[in-house]
Protein backbone atom coordinates (compact mmCIF):
# COMPACT_ATOMS: atom_id res chain seq x y z
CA UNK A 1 -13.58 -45.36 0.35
CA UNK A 2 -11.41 -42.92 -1.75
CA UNK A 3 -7.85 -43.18 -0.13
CA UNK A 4 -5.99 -40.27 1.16
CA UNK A 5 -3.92 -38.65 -0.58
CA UNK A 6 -0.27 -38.08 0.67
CA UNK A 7 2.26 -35.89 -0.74
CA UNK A 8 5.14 -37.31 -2.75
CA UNK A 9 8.61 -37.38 -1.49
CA UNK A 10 9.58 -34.89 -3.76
CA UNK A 11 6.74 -32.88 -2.50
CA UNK A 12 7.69 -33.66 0.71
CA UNK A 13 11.24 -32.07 0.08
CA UNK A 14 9.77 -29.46 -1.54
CA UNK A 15 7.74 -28.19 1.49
CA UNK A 16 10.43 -28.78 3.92
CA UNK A 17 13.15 -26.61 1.25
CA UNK A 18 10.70 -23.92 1.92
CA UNK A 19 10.13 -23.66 5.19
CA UNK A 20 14.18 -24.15 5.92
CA UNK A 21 14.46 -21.13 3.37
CA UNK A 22 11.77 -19.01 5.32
CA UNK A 23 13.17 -19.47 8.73
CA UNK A 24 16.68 -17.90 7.30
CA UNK A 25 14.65 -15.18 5.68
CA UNK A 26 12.85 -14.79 9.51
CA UNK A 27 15.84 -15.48 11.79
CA UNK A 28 19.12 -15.77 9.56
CA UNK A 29 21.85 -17.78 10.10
CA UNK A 30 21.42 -20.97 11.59
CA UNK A 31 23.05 -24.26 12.88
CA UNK A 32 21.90 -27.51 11.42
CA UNK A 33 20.70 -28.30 14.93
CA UNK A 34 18.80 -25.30 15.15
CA UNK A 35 17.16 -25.89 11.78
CA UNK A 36 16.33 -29.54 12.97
CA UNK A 37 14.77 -27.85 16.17
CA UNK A 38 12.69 -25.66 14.40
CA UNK A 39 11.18 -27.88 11.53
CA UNK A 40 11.31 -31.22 13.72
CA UNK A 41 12.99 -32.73 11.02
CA UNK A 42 15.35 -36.02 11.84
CA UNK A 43 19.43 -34.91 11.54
CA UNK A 44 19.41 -36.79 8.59
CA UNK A 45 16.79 -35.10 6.54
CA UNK A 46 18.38 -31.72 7.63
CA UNK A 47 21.83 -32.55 6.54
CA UNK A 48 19.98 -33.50 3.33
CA UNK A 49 18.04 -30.56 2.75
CA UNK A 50 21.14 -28.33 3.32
CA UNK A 51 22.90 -29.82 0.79
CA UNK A 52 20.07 -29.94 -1.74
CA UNK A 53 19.97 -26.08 -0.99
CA UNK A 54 23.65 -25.34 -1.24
CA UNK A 55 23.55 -27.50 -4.98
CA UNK A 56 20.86 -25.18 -5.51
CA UNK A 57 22.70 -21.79 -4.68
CA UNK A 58 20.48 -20.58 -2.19
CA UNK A 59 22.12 -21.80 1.42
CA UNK A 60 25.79 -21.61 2.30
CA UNK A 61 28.33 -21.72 5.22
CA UNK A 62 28.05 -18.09 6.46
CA UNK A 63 30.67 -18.92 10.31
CA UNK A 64 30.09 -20.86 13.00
CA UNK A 65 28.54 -20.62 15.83
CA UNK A 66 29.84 -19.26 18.78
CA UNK A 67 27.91 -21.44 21.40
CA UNK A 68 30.10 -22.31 24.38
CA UNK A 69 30.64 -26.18 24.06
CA UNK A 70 32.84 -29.08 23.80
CA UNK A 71 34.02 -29.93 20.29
CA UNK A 72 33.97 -27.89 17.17
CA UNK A 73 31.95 -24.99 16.75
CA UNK A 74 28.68 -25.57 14.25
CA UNK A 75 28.53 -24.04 10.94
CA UNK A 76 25.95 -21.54 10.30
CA UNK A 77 24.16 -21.70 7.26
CA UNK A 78 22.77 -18.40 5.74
CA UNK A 79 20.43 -17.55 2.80
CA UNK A 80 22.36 -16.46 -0.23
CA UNK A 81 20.80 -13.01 -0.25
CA UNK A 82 22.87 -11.71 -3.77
CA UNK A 83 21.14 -14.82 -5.71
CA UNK A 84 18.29 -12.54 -6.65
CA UNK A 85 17.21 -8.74 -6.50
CA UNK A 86 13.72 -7.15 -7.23
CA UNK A 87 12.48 -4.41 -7.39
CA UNK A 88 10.04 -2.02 -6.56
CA UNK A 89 8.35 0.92 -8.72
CA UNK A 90 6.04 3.37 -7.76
CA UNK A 91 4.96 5.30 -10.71
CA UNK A 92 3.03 8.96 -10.76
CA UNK A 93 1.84 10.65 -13.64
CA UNK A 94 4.90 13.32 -13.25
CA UNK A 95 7.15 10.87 -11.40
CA UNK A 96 8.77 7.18 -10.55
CA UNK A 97 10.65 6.03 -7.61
CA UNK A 98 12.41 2.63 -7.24
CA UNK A 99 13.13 0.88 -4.72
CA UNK A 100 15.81 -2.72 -5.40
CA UNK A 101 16.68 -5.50 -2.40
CA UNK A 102 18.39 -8.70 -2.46
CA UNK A 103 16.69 -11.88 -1.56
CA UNK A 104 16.69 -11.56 1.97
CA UNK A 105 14.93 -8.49 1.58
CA UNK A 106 17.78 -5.73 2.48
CA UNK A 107 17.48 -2.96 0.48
CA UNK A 108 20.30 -1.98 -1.56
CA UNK A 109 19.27 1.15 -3.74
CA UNK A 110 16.50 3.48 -3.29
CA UNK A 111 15.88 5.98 -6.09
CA UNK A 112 14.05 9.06 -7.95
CA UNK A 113 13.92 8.58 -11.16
CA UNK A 114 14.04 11.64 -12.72
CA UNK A 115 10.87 12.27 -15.73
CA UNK A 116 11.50 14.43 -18.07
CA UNK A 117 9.19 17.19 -18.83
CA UNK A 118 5.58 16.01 -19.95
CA UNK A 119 5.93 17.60 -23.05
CA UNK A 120 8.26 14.81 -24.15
CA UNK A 121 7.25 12.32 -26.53
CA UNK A 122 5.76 9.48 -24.44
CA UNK A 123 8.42 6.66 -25.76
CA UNK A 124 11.26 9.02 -25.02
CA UNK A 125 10.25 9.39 -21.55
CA UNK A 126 9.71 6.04 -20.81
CA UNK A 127 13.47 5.41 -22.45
CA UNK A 128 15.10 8.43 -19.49
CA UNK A 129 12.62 6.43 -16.45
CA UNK A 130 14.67 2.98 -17.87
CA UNK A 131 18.17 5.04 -18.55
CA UNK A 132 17.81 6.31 -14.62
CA UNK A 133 16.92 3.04 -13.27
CA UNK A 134 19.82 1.34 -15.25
CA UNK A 135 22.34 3.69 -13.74
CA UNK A 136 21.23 2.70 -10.24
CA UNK A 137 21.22 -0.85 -10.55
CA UNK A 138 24.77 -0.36 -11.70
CA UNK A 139 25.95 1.69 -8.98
CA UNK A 140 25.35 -1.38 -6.81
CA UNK A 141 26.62 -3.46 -9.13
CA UNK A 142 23.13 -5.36 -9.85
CA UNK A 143 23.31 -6.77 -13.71
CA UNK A 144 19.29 -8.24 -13.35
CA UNK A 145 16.38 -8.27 -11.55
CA UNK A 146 14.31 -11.85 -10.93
CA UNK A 147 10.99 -9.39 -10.42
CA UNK A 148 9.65 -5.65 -10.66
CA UNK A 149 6.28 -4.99 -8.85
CA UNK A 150 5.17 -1.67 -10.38
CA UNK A 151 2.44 0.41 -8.41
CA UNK A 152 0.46 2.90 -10.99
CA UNK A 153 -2.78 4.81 -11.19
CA UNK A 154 -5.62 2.92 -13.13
CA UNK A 155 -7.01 -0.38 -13.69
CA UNK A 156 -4.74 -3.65 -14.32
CA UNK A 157 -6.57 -6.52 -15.80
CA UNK A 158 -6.49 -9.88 -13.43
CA UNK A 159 -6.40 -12.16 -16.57
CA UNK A 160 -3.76 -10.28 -18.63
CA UNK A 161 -1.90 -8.00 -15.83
CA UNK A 162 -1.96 -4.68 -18.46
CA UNK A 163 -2.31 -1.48 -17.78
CA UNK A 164 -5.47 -0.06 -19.05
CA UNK A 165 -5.83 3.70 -19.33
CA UNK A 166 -9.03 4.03 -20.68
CA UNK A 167 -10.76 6.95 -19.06
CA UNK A 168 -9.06 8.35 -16.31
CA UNK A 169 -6.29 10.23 -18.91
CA UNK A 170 -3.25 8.79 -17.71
CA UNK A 171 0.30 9.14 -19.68
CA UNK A 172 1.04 6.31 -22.38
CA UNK A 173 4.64 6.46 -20.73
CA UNK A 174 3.34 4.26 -18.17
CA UNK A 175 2.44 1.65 -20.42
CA UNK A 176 5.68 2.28 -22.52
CA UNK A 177 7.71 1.55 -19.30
CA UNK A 178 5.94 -1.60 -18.22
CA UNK A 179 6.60 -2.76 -22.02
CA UNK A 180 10.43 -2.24 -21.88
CA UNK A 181 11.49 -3.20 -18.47
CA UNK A 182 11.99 -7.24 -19.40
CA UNK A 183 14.10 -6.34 -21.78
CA UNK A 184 16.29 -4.02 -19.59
CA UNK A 185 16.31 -5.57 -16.59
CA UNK A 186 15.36 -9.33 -17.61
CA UNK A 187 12.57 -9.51 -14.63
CA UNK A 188 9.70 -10.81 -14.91
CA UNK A 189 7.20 -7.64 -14.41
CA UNK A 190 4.06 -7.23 -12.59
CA UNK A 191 1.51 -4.32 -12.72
CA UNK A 192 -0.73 -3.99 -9.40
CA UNK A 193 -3.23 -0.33 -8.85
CA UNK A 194 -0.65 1.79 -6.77
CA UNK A 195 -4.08 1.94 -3.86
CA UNK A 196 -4.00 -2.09 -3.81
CA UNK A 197 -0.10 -1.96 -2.94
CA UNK A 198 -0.87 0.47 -0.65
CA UNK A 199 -3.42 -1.62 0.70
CA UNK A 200 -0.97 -4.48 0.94
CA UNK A 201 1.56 -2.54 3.23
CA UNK A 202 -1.57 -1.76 5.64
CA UNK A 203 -2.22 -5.25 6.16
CA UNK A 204 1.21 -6.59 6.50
CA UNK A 205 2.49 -4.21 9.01
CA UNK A 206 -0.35 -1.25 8.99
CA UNK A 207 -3.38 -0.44 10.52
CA UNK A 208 -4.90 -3.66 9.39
CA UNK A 209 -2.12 -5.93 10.63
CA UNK A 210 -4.36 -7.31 13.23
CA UNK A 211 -7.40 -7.84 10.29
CA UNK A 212 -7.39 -10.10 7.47
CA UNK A 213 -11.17 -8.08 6.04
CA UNK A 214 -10.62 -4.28 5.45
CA UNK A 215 -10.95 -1.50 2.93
CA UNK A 216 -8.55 1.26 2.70
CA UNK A 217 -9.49 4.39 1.45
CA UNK A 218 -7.15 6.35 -0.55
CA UNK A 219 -7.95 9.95 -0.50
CA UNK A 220 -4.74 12.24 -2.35
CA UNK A 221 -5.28 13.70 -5.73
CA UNK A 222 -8.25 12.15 -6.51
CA UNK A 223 -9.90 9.40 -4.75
CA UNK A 224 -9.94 5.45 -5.07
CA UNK A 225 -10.44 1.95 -2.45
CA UNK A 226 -8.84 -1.36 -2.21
CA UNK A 227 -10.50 -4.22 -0.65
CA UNK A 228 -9.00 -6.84 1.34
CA UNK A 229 -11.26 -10.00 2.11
CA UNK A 230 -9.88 -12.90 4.19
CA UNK A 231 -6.36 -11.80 3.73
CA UNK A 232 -6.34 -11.82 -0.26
CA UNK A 233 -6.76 -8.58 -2.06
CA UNK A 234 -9.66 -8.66 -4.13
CA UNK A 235 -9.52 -6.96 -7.60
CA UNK A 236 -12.73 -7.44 -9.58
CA UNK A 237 -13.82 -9.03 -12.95
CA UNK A 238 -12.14 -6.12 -14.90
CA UNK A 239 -9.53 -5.04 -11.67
CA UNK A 240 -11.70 -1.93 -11.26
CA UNK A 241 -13.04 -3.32 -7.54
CA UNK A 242 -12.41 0.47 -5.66
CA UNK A 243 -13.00 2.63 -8.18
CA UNK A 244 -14.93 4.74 -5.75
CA UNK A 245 -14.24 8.11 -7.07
CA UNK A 246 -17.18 7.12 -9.31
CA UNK A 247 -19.86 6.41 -6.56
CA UNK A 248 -22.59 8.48 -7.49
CA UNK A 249 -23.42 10.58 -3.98
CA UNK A 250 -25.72 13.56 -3.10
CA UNK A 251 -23.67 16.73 -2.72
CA UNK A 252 -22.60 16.87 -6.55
CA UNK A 253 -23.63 19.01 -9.08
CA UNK A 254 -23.92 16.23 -11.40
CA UNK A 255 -23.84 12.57 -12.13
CA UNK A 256 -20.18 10.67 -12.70
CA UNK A 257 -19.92 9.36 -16.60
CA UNK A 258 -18.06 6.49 -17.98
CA UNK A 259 -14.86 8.62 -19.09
CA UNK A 260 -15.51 11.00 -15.78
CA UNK A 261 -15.58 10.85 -12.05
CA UNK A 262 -16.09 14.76 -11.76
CA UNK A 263 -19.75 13.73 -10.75
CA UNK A 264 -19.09 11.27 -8.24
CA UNK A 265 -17.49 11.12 -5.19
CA UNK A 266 -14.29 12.48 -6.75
CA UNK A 267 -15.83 15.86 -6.38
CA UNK A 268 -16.34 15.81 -2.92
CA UNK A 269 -13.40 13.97 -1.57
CA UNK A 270 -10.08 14.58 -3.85
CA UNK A 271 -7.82 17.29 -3.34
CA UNK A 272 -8.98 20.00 -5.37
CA UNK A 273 -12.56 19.38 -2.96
CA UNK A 274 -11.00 19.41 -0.07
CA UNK A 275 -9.05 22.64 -1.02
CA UNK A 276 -11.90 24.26 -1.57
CA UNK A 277 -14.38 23.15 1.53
CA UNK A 278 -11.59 24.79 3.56
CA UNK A 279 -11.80 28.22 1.89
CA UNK A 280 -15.40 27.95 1.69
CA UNK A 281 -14.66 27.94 5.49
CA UNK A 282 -12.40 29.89 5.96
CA UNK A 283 -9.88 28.05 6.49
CA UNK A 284 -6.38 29.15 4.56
CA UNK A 285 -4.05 26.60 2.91
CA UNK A 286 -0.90 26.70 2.53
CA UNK A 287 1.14 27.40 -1.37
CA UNK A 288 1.45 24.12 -3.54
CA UNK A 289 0.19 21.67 -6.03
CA UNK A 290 -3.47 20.60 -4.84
CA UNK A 291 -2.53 17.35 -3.35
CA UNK A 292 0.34 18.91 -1.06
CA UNK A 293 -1.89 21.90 -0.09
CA UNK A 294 -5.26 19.74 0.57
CA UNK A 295 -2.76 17.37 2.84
CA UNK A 296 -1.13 20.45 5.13
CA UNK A 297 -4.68 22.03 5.36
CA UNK A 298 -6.40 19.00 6.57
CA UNK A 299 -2.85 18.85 8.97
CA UNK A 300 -3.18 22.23 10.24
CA UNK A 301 -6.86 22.29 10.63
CA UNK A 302 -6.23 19.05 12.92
CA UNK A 303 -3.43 21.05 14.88
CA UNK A 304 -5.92 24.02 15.46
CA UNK A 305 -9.03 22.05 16.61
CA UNK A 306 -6.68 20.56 19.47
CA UNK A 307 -5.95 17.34 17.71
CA UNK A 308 -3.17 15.35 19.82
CA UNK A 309 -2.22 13.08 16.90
CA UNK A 310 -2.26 14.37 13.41
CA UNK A 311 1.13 12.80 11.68
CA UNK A 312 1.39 10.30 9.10
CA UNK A 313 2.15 7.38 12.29
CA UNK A 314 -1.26 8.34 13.82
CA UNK A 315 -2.88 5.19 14.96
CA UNK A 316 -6.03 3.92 16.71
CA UNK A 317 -8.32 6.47 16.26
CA UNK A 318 -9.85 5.79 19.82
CA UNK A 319 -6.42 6.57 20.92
CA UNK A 320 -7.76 10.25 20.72
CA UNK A 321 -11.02 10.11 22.56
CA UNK A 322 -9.82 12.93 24.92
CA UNK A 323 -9.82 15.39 22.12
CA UNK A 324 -12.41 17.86 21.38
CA UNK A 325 -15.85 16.86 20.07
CA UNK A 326 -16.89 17.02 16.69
CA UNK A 327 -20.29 16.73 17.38
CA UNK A 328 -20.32 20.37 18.96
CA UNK A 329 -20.11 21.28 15.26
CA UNK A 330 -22.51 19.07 14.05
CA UNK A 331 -25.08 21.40 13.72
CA UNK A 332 -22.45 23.95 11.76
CA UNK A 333 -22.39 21.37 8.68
CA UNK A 334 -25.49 19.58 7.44
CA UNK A 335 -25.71 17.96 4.27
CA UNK A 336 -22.72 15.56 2.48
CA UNK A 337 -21.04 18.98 1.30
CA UNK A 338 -21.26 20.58 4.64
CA UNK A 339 -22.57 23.30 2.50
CA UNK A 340 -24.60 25.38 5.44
CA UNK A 341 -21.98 26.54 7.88
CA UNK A 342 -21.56 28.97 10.69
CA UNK A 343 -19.40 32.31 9.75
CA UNK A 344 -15.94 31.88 8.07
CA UNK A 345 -12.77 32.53 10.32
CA UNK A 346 -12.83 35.92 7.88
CA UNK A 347 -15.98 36.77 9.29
CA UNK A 348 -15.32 36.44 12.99
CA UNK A 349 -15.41 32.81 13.35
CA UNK A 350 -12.43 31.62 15.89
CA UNK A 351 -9.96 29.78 13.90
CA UNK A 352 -10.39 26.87 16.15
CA UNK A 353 -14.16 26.60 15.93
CA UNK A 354 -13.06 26.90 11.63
CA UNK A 355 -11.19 24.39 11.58
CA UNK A 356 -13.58 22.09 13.24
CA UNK A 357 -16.52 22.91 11.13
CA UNK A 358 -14.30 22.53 8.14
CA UNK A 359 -13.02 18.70 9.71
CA UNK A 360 -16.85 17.65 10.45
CA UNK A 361 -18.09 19.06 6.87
CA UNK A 362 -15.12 16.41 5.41
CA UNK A 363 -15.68 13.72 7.48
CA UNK A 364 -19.11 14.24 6.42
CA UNK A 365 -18.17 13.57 3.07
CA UNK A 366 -15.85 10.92 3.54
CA UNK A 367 -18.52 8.95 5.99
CA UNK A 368 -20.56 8.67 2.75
CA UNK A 369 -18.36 6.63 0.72
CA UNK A 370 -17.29 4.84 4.14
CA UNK A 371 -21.38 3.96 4.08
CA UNK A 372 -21.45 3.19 1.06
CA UNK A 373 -18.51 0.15 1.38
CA UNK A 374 -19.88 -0.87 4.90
CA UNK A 375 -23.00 -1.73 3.19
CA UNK A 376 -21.79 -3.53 0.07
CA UNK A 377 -18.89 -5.48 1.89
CA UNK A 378 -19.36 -5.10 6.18
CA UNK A 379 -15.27 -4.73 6.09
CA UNK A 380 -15.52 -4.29 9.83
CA UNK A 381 -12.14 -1.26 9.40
CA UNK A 382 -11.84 1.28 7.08
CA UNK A 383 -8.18 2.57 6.89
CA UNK A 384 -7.53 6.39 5.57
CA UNK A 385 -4.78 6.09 3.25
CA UNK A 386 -3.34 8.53 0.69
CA UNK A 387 -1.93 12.48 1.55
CA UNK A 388 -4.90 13.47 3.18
CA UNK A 389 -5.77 10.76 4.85
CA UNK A 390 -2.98 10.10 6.30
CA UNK A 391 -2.75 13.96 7.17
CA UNK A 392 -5.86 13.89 9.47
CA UNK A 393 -4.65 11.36 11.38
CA UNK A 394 -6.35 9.84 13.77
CA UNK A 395 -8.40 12.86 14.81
CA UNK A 396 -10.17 12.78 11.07
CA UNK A 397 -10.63 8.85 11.42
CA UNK A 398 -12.48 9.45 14.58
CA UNK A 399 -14.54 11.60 13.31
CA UNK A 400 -15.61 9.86 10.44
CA UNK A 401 -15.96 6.80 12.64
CA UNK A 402 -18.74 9.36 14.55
CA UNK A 403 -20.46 10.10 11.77
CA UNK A 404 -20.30 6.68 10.35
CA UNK A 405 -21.83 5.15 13.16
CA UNK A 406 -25.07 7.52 12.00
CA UNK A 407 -25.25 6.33 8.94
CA UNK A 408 -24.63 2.96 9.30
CA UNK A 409 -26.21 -0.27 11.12
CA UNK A 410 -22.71 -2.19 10.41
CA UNK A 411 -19.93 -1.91 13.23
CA UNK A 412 -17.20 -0.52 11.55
CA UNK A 413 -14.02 0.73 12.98
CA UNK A 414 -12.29 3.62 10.82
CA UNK A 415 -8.49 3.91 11.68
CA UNK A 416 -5.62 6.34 9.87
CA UNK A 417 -2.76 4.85 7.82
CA UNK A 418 0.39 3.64 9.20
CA UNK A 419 2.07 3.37 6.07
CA UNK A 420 3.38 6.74 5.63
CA UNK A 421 4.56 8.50 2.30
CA UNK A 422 6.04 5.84 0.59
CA UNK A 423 2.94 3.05 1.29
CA UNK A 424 2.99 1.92 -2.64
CA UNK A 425 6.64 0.81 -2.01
CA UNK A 426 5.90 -0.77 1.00
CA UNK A 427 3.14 -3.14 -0.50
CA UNK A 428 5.12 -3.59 -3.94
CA UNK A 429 8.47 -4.70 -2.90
CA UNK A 430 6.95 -7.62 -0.25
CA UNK A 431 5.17 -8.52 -3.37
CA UNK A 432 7.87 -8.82 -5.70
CA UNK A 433 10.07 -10.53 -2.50
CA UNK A 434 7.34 -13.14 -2.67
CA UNK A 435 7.10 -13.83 -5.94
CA UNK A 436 10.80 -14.67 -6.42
CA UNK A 437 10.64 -16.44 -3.32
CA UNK A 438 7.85 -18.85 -4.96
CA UNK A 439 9.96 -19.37 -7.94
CA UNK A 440 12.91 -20.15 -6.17
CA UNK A 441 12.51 -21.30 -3.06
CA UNK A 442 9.61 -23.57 -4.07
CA UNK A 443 9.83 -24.35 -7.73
CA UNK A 444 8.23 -27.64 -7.28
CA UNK A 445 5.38 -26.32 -5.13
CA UNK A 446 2.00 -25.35 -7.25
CA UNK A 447 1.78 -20.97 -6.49
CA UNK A 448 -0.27 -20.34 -3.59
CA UNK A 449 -3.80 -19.16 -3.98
């Protein structure tokens, strides 16, 4: 018989160092006693694991407690946030935003940083994104960061963690930026797809906090997936896993290419599509770059069909069954283009009954590539993520979810995005928190996964 293998006392310590370290993080400050109460540790091992973790830095007398009591009042021992700060990055092709928190995982700065016109040589603008995100680390007084989680378009590779570029045209700036932040900031730097990140803020407090399988759909400027399976993203040999804008679909007039998504999916489902399905039914958008327009058209359409929850919180999309039914307009939109309509709103058509033909003929669209992922991976939710689909709320979801349910033998629920606006940021900085966390809470521990 092979005997069973026991951790080490130092692994022992190790473990218990943790989960002292997370309950601060959870609860913060607490009393020895309440720290023995809460890991079932003997008074003895407590006092010695609070020492071990004030040596280390990370634990020290915060107060006492003010329980009501004979004797002297108990010290509280608190996590020493200011040990370490990360930081967060979410990168566009015309713009960066940064986000920096202490330990604990209090934000201290949140920031633009400002790009300089595209025209600029790529190494110079990567040298104003660090400038800008030096002055604000300054400003609160922060000299280095432990870790930087930055959230960009394109592919990372799992084995290397570099941004690759290759056919989807994104700026060389990005790559420049990645390249100097360890010098500048003297983090260690990780590069994650800015739709994974987004992914990960859905699942830790999104519309897939209750699921551990999901896929969320990201559907702004151009359109992409990110696939959660038993709580661990999942990112592909080459980290392209949810590169769904090149799904080859009916509806196009053309097949996607290696260097171009124009023929897949992409055409039917990112902004510039969705701009023009509305004024192919009449429906008007508003002024502004594609991505802002398709967002407050899908928004407004939802407002006009009678839609009860259409903002960027909208949640269970069977929260909504009371509003009006997009199969009445079934018949109005046939084929994944929804290219056979009734009359425009210009040619008579009530805006109301528009704007519902022009929701049904998207979720028609957006069902497909829903399909298409319910068949390959039986996710059991599909979130709607990015400006649009977080714009239709949870009166698009639903109706996608309708039309799913047609296509599809595979239950699948279809929900909106909690995450709001700033969902990359909300995945990458819990990232980067855990990450330092590993290092320094547990440095003894092997990572998990």
């Amino acid at each position: 018989m092979t005997p069973a293998r026991t951790a080490t006392p130092r692994t022992a310590r190790a473990i218990n160092d943790r989960i002292a370290l997370d309950l601060l993080v959870e609860h913060g400050p607490l009393t020895a006693t309440q720290l023995r109460d809460a890991t079932g540790l003997s008074r003895p091992s407590v006092a010695d694991l609070v020492g071990r973790l004030q040596e280390d830095g990370l634990v020290t007398v915060v107060g006492e407690s003010g329980s009501a009591r004979r004797g002297p009042n108990a010290r509280l021992y608190g996590l020493v946030a200011e040990r370490a700060h990360v930081a967060a990055l979410d990168v566009r092709l015309d713009s960066a935003t940064a986000v920096v928190a202490d330990l604990s995982g209090r934000t201290v700065a949140r920031t633009a940083l400002p790009v300089p016109s595209p025209r600029e040589a790529d190494a110079a603008t990567a040298a104003a994104v660090l400038e800008a995100l030096d002055a604000a680390l300054a400003r609160v007084a922060v000299t280095e960061l432990h870790t930087v989680v930055v959230g960009a378009p394109g592919l990372v590779d799992p084995a290397t963690g570099a941004l690759n570029r290759a056919g989807i045209g994104l700026p060389a700036w990005h790559a420049e930026l990645v390249r100097g932040l360890p010098a500048r900031t003297g983090a260690r730097v990780r590069v994650e797809n800015e739709v994974n990140l987004a992914a990960i803020a859905e699942l830790r407090g999104g519309a897939a906090r209750d699921r551990d399988t999901f896929v969320l759909l990201w559907l702004g400027a151009g359109t992409g997936a990110a696939v959660v399976l038993d709580g661990a993203l999942r990112r592909g040999a080459s980290g392209g896993a949810g590169e769904i804008g090149f799904l080859p679909v009916p509806g196009t007039d053309a097949l996607p290419a290696h260097d171009d998504c124009g023929g897949g999916l992409h055409a039917l489902t990112s902004a510039a599509a969705v701009l023009a399905l509305a004024a192919e039914h009449g429906v008007p958008a508003p002024a502004g770059d594609d991505t802002t327009a398709a967002a407050a058209v899908v928004r407004l359409a939802c407002e006009a069909a009678g839609d009860t929850a259409t903002t960027e919180s909208a949640g269970n999309a069977a929260d909504t069954a009371g509003a009006p039914d997009p199969a009445r307009a079934d018949a109005a939109s046939t084929g994944p283009a929804g290219a056979a309509s009734r009359p425009s709103a210009a040619g008579g058509t009530p805006p109301a009954l528009a704007a519902e033909v022009f929701l049904t003929a998207l979720a028609e669209r957006i069902a497909l590539a829903a399909a298409a992922v319910a068949a390959v991976l039986d996710p059991g939710r599909v979130v709607l993520g990015g400006e649009t689909g977080r714009a239709g709320g949870a009166g698009l979801a639903r109706r996608v979810e309708r039309r799913l349910r047609t296509l599809s033998p595979l239950p699948t629920e279809v929900r909106a995005a909690r995450s709001g606006g700033g969902a990359v940021l909300s995945g990458a900085l819990p990232t980067a928190l855990d990450a330092a966390r590993d290092d320094l809470f547990a440095p003894d521990l092997p990572p998990p996964g």
